[in-house]
C-alpha atoms as a PDB file:
ATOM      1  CA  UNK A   1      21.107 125.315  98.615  1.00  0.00           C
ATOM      2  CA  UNK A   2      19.067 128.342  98.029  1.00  0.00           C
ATOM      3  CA  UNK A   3      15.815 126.715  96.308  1.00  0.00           C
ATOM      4  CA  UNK A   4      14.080 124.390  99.455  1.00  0.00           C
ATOM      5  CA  UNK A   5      11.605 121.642  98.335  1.00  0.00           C
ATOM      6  CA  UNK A   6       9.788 121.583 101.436  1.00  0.00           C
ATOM      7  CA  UNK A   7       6.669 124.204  99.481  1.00  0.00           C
ATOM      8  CA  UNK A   8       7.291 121.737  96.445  1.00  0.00           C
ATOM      9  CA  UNK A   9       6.596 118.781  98.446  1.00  0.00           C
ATOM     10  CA  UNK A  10       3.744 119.702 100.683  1.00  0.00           C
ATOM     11  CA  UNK A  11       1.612 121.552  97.865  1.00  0.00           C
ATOM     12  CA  UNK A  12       2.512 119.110  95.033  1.00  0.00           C
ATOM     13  CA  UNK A  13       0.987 115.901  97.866  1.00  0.00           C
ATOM     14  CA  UNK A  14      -1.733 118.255  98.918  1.00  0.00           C
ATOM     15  CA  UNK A  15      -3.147 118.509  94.991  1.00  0.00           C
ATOM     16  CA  UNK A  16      -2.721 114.586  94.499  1.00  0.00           C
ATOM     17  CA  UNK A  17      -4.033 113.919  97.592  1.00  0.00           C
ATOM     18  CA  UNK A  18      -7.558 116.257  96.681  1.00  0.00           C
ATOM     19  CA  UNK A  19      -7.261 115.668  92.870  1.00  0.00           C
ATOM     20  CA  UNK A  20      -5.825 111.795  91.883  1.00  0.00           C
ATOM     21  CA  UNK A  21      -7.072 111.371  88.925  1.00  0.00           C
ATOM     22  CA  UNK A  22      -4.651 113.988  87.934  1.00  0.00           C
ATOM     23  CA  UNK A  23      -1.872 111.968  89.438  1.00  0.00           C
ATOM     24  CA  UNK A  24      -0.816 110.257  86.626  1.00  0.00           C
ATOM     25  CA  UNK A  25       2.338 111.368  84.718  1.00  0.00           C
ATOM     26  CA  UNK A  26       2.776 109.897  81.201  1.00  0.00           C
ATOM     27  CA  UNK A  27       7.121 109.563  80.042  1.00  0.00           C
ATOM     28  CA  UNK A  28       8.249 108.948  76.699  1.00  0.00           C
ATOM     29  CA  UNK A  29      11.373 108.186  74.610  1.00  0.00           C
ATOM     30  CA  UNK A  30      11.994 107.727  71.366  1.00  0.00           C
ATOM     31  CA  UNK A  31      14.890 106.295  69.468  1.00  0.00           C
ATOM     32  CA  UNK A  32      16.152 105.835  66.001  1.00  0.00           C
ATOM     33  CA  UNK A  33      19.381 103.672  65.315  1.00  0.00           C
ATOM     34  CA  UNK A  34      21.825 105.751  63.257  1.00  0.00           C
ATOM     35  CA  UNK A  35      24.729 104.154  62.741  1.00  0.00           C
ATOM     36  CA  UNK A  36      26.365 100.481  63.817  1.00  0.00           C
ATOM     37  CA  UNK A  37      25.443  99.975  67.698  1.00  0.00           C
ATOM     38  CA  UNK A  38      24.757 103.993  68.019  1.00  0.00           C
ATOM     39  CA  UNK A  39      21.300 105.363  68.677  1.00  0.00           C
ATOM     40  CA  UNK A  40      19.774 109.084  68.971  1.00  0.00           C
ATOM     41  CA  UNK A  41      17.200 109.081  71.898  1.00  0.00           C
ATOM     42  CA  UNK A  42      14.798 112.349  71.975  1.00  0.00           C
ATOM     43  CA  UNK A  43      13.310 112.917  75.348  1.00  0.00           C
ATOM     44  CA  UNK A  44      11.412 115.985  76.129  1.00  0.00           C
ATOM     45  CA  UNK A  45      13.225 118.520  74.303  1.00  0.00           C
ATOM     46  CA  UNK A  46      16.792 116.786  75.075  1.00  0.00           C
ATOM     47  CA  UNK A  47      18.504 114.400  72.279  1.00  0.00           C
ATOM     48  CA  UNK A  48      20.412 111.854  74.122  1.00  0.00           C
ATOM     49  CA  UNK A  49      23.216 109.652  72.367  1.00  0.00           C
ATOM     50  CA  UNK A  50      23.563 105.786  73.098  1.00  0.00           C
ATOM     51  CA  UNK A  51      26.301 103.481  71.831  1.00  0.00           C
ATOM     52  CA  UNK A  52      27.881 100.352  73.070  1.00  0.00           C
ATOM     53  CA  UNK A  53      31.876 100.421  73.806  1.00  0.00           C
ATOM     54  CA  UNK A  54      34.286  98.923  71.281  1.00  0.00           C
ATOM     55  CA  UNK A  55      34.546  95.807  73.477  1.00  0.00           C
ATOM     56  CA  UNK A  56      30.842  94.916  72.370  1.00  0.00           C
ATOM     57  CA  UNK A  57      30.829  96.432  68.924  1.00  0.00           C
ATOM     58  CA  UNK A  58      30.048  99.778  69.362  1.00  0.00           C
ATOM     59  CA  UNK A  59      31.712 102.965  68.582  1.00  0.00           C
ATOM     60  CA  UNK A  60      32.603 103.864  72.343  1.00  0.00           C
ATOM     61  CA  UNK A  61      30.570 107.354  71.671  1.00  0.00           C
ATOM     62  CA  UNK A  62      28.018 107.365  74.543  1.00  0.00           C
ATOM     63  CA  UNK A  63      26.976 105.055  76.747  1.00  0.00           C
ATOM     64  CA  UNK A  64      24.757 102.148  76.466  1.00  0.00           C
ATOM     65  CA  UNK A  65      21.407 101.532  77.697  1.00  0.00           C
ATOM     66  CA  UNK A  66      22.558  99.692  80.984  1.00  0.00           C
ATOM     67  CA  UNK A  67      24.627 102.259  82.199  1.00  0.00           C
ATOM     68  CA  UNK A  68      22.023 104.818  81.268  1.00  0.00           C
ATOM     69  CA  UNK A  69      19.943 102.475  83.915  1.00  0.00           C
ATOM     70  CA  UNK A  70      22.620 102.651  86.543  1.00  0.00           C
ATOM     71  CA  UNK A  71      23.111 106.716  85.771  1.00  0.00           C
ATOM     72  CA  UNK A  72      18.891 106.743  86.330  1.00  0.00           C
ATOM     73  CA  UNK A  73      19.545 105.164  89.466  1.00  0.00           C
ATOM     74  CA  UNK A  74      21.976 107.498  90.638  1.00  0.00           C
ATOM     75  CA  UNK A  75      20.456 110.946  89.991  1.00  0.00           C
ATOM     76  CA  UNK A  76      16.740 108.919  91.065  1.00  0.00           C
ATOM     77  CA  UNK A  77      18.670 108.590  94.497  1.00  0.00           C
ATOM     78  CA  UNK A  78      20.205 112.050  94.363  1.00  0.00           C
ATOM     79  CA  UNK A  79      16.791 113.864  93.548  1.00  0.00           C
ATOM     80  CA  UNK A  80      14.142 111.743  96.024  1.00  0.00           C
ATOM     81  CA  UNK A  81      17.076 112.287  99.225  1.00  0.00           C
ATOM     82  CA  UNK A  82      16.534 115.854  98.121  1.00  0.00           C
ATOM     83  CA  UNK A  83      13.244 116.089  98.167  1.00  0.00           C
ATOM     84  CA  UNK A  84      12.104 114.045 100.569  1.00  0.00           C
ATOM     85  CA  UNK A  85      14.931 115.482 103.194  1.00  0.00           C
ATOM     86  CA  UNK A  86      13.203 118.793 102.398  1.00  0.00           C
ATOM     87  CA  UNK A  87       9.532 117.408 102.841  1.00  0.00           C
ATOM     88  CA  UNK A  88      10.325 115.759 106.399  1.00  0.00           C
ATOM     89  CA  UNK A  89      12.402 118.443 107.690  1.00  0.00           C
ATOM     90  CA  UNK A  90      15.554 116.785 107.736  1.00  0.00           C
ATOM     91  CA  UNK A  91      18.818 118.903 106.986  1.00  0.00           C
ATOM     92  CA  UNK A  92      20.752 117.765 103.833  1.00  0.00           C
ATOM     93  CA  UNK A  93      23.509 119.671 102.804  1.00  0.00           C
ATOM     94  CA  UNK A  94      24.504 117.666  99.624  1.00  0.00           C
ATOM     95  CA  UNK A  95      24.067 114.248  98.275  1.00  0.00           C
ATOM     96  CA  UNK A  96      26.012 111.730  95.721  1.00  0.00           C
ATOM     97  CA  UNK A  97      25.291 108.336  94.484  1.00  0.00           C
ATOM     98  CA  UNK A  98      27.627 105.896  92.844  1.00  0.00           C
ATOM     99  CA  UNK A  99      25.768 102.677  91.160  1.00  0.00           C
ATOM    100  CA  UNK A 100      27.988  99.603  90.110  1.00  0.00           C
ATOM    101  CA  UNK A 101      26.159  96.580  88.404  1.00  0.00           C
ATOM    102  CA  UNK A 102      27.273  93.045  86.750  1.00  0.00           C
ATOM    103  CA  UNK A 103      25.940  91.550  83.988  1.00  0.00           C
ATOM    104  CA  UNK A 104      26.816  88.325  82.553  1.00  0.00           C
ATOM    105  CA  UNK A 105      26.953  88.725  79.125  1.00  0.00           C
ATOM    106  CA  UNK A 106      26.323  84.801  78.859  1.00  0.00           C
ATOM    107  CA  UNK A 107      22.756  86.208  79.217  1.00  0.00           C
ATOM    108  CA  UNK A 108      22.721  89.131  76.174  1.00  0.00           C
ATOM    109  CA  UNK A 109      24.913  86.734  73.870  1.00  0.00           C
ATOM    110  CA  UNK A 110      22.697  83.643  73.892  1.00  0.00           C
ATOM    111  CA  UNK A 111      25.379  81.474  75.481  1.00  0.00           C
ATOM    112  CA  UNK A 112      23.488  79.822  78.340  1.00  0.00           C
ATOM    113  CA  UNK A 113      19.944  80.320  78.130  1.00  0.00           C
ATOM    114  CA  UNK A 114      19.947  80.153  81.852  1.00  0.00           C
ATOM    115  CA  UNK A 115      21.684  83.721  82.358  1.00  0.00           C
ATOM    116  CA  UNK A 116      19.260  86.380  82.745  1.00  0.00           C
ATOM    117  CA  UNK A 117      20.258  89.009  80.446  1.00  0.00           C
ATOM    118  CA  UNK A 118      19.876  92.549  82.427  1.00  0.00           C
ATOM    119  CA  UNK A 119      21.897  92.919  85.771  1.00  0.00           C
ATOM    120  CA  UNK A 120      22.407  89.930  88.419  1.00  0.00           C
ATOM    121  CA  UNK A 121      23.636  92.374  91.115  1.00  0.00           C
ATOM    122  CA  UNK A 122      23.657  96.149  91.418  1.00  0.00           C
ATOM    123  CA  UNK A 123      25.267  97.834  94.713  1.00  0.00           C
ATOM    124  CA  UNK A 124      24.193 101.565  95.303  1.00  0.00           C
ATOM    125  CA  UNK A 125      26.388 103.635  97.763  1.00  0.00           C
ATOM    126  CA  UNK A 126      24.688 107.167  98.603  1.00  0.00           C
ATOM    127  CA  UNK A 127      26.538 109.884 100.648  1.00  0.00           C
ATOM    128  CA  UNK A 128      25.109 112.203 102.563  1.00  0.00           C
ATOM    129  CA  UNK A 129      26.100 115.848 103.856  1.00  0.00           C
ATOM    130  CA  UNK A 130      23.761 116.475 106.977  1.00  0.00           C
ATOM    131  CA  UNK A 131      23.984 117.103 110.594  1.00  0.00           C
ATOM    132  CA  UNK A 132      21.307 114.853 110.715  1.00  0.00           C
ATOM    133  CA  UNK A 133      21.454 112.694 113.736  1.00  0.00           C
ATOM    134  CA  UNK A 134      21.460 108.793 112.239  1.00  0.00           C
ATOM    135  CA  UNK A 135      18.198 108.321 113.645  1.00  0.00           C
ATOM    136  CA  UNK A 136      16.890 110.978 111.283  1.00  0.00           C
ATOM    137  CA  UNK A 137      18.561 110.057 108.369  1.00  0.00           C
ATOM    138  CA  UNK A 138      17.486 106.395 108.721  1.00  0.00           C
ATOM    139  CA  UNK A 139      14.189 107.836 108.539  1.00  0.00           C
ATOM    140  CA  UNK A 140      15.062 109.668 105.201  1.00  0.00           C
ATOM    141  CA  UNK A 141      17.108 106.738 103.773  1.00  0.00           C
ATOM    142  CA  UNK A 142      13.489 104.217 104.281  1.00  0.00           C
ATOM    143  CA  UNK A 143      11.379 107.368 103.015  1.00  0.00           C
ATOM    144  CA  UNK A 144      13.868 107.066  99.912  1.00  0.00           C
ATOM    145  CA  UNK A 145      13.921 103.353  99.554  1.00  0.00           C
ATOM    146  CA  UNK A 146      10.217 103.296  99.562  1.00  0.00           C
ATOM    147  CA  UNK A 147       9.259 106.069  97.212  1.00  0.00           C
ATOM    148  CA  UNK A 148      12.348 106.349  94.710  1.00  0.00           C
ATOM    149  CA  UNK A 149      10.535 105.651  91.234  1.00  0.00           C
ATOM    150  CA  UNK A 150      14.017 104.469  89.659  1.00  0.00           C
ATOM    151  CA  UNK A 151      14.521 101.880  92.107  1.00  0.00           C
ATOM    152  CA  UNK A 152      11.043 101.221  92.378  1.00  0.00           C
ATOM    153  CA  UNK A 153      10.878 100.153  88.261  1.00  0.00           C
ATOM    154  CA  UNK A 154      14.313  98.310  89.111  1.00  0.00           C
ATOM    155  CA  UNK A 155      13.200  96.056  91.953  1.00  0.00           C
ATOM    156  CA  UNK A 156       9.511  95.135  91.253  1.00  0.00           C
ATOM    157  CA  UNK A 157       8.126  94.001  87.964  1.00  0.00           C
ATOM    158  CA  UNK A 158       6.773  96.467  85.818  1.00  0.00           C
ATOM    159  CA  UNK A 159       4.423  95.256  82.807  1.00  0.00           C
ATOM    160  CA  UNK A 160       5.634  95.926  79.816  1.00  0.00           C
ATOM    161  CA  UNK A 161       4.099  95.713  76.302  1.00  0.00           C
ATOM    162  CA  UNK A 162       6.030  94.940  73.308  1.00  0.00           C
ATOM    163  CA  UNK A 163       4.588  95.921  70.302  1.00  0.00           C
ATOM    164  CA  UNK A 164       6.605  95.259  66.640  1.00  0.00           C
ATOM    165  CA  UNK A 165       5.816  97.074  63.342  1.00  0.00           C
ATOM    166  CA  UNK A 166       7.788  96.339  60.104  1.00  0.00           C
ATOM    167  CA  UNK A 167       8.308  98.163  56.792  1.00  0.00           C
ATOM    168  CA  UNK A 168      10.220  97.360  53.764  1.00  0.00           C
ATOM    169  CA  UNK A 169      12.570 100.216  53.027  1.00  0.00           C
ATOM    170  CA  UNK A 170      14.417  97.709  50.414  1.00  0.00           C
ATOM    171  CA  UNK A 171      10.825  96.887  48.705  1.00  0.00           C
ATOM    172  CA  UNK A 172       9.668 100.882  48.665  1.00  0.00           C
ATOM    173  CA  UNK A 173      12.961 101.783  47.123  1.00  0.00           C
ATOM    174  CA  UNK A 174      12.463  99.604  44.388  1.00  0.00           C
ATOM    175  CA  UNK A 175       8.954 100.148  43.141  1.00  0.00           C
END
């Protein structure tokens, strides 16, 4: 790899170190249902498609939002190895991540209100490409597993606040 993130990493924790209250990065999506199970997601400048497979009513056309959390996992993995291989000086030729999770759908039916909804177990399996001795990349691997936002959100709870609004297309039509 041509690009190194070692300049990336050093300057980037140099500024937040001397300059925190600029430290705070603000995400958004947005979403619109646009037909049966499918939705249209704009992030940034990207539009991002979401649909559930046939199986659970959808029209198989992306894919839903928990595998868009496993696929957030994965490239979270991917891109904090990177990065933080680069920032500690450890050698890393390439990376992959493959994410498998179950979910009891007991949970997201209603069935047994005892069955969490979201995923009961997920199993991440990252490969590395580095002549790394073991020692090192332990050191990488707990670097990752401490600072990798993804799987940061995913194991610790994160407070979320659910707001509704309503409007009455039906009513405006009519008037």
């Amino acid at each position: 790899m041509s690009f190194q993130f070692k300049t990336l990493y050093r300057d980037t924790r140099s500024a937040l170190s001397e300059n925190p209250e600029t430290a705070v990065a603000t995400f958004e999506a947005e979403s619109r249902q646009t037909a049966g199970l499918r939705s249209q997601v704009a992030v940034r400048q990207f539009q991002v498609g979401v649909d559930e497979p046939a199986v659970l009513g959808g029209g198989d056309s992306a894919p839903n939002p928990v595998e868009y959390v496993l696929a957030a996992l994965a490239a979270c993995q991917e891109i904090t190895y990177r990065l933080h291989a680069d920032g500690l000086g450890i050698p890393l030729n390439g990376v992959s991540a493959k994410v498998e999770g179950d979910i009891d759908l007991r949970g997201f039916f209603a069935v047994d209100a005892g069955v969490r909804p979201g995923y009961g177990d997920i199993v991440v399996s990252v490969t590395l490409d580095s002549p790394a001795p073991a020692a090192e990349l332990a050191r990488l691997k707990a670097a990752v597993d401490a600072h990798c936002p993804v799987l940061d959100i995913i194991r610790n709870p994160t407070p979320v606040h659910l707001d509704l609004a309503t409007t009455n297309s039906a009513a405006a039509a009519a008037a």
